[in-house]
C-alpha atoms as a PDB file:
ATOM      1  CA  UNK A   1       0.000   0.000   0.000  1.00  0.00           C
ATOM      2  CA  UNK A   2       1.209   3.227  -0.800  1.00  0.00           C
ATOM      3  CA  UNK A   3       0.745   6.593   1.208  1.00  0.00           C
ATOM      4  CA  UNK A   4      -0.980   9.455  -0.272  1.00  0.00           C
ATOM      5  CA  UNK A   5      -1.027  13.233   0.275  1.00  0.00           C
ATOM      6  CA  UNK A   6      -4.321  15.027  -0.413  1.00  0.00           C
ATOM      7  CA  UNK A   7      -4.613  18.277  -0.620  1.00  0.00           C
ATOM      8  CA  UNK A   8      -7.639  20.862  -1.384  1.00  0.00           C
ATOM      9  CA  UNK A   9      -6.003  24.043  -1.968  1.00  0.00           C
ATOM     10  CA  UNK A  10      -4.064  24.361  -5.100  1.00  0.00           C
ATOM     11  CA  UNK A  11      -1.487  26.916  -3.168  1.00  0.00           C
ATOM     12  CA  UNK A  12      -1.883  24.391  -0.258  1.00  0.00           C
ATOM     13  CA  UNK A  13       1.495  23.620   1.155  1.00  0.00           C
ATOM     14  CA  UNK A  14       0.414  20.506   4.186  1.00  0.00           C
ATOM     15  CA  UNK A  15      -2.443  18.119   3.264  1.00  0.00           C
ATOM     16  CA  UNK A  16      -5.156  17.686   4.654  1.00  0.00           C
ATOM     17  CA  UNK A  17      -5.413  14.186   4.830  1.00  0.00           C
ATOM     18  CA  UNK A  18      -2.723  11.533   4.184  1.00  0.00           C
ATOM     19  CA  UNK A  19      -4.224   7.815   3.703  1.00  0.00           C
ATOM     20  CA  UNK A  20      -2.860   4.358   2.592  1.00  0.00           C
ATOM     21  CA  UNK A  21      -3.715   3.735  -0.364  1.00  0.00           C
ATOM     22  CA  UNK A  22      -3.824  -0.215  -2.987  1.00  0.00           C
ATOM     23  CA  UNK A  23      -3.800   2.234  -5.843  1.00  0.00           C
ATOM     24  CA  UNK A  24      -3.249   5.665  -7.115  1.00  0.00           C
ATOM     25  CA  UNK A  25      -6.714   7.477  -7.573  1.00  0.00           C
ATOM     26  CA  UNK A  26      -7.075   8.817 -10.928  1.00  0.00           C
ATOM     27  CA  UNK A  27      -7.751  12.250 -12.470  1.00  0.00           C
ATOM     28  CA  UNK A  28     -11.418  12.304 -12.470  1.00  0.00           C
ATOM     29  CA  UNK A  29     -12.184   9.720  -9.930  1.00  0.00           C
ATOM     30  CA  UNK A  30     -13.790  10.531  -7.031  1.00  0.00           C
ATOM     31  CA  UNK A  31     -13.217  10.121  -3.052  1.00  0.00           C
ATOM     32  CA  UNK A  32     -15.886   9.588  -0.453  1.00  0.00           C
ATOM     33  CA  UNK A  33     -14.369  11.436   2.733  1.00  0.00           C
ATOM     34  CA  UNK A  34     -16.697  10.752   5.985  1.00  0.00           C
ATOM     35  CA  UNK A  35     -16.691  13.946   8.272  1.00  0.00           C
ATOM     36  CA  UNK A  36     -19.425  14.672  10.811  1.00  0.00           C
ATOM     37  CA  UNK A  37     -21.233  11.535  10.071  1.00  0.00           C
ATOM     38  CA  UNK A  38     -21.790  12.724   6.297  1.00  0.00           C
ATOM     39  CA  UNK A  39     -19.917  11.793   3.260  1.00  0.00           C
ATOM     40  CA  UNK A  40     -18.150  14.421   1.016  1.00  0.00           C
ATOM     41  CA  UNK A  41     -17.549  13.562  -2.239  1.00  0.00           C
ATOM     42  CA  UNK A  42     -14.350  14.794  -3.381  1.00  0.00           C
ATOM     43  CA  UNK A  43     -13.360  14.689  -7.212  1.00  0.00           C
ATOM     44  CA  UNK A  44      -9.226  13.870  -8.147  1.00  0.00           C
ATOM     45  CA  UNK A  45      -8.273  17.027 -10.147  1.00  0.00           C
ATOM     46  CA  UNK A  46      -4.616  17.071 -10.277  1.00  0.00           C
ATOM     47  CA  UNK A  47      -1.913  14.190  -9.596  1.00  0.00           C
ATOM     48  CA  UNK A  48       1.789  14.866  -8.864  1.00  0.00           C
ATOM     49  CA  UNK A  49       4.852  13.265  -6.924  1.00  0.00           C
ATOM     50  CA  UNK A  50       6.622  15.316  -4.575  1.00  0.00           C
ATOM     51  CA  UNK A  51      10.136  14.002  -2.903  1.00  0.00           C
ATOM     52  CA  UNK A  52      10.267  13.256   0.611  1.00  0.00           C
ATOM     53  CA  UNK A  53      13.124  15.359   2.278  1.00  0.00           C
ATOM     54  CA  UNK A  54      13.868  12.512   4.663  1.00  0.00           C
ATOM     55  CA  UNK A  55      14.490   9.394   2.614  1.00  0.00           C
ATOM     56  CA  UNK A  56      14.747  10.333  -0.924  1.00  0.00           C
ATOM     57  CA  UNK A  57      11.351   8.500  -1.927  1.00  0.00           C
ATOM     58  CA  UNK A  58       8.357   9.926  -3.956  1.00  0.00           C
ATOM     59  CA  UNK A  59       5.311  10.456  -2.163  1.00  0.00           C
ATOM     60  CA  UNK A  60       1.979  10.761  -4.567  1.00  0.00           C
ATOM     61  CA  UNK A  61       0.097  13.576  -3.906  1.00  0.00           C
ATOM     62  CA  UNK A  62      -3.492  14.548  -5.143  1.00  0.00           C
ATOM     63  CA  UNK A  63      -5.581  17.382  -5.604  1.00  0.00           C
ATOM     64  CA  UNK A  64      -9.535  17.280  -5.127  1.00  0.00           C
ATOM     65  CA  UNK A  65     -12.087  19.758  -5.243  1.00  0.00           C
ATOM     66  CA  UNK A  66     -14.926  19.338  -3.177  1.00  0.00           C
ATOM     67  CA  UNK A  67     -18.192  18.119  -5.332  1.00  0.00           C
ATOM     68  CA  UNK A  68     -21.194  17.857  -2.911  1.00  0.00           C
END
């Protein structure tokens, strides 16, 4: 499983939510967040790999906009 950044914000510098993921969501896909007992359906707008300071690896980050 792979760990993946999400952001919301396209100027966004932290996530807001990092998850394990079995696959990379794809552009135009969409994510199912529960918050508050309701879920928010998210859709995958942007897809990127950013290197981790640390180790050297990739980490894949998304981008959703909120679609509710």
């Amino acid at each position: 499983m792979a760990r993946v950044e999400i952001f919301r914000g396209k100027d966004d510098l932290e996530p807001f939510l990092t998850s394990e993921f079995g696959f990379l969501p794809r552009i135009g896909e969409y994510l199912a967040i529960e918050a508050d007992g309701y879920f928010h359906h998210y859709n995958v707008v942007e897809i990127w790999h950013r290197r981790d300071e640390g180790g050297g690896d990739f980490i894949p980050c998304i981008r959703v906009e909120l679609d509710d």
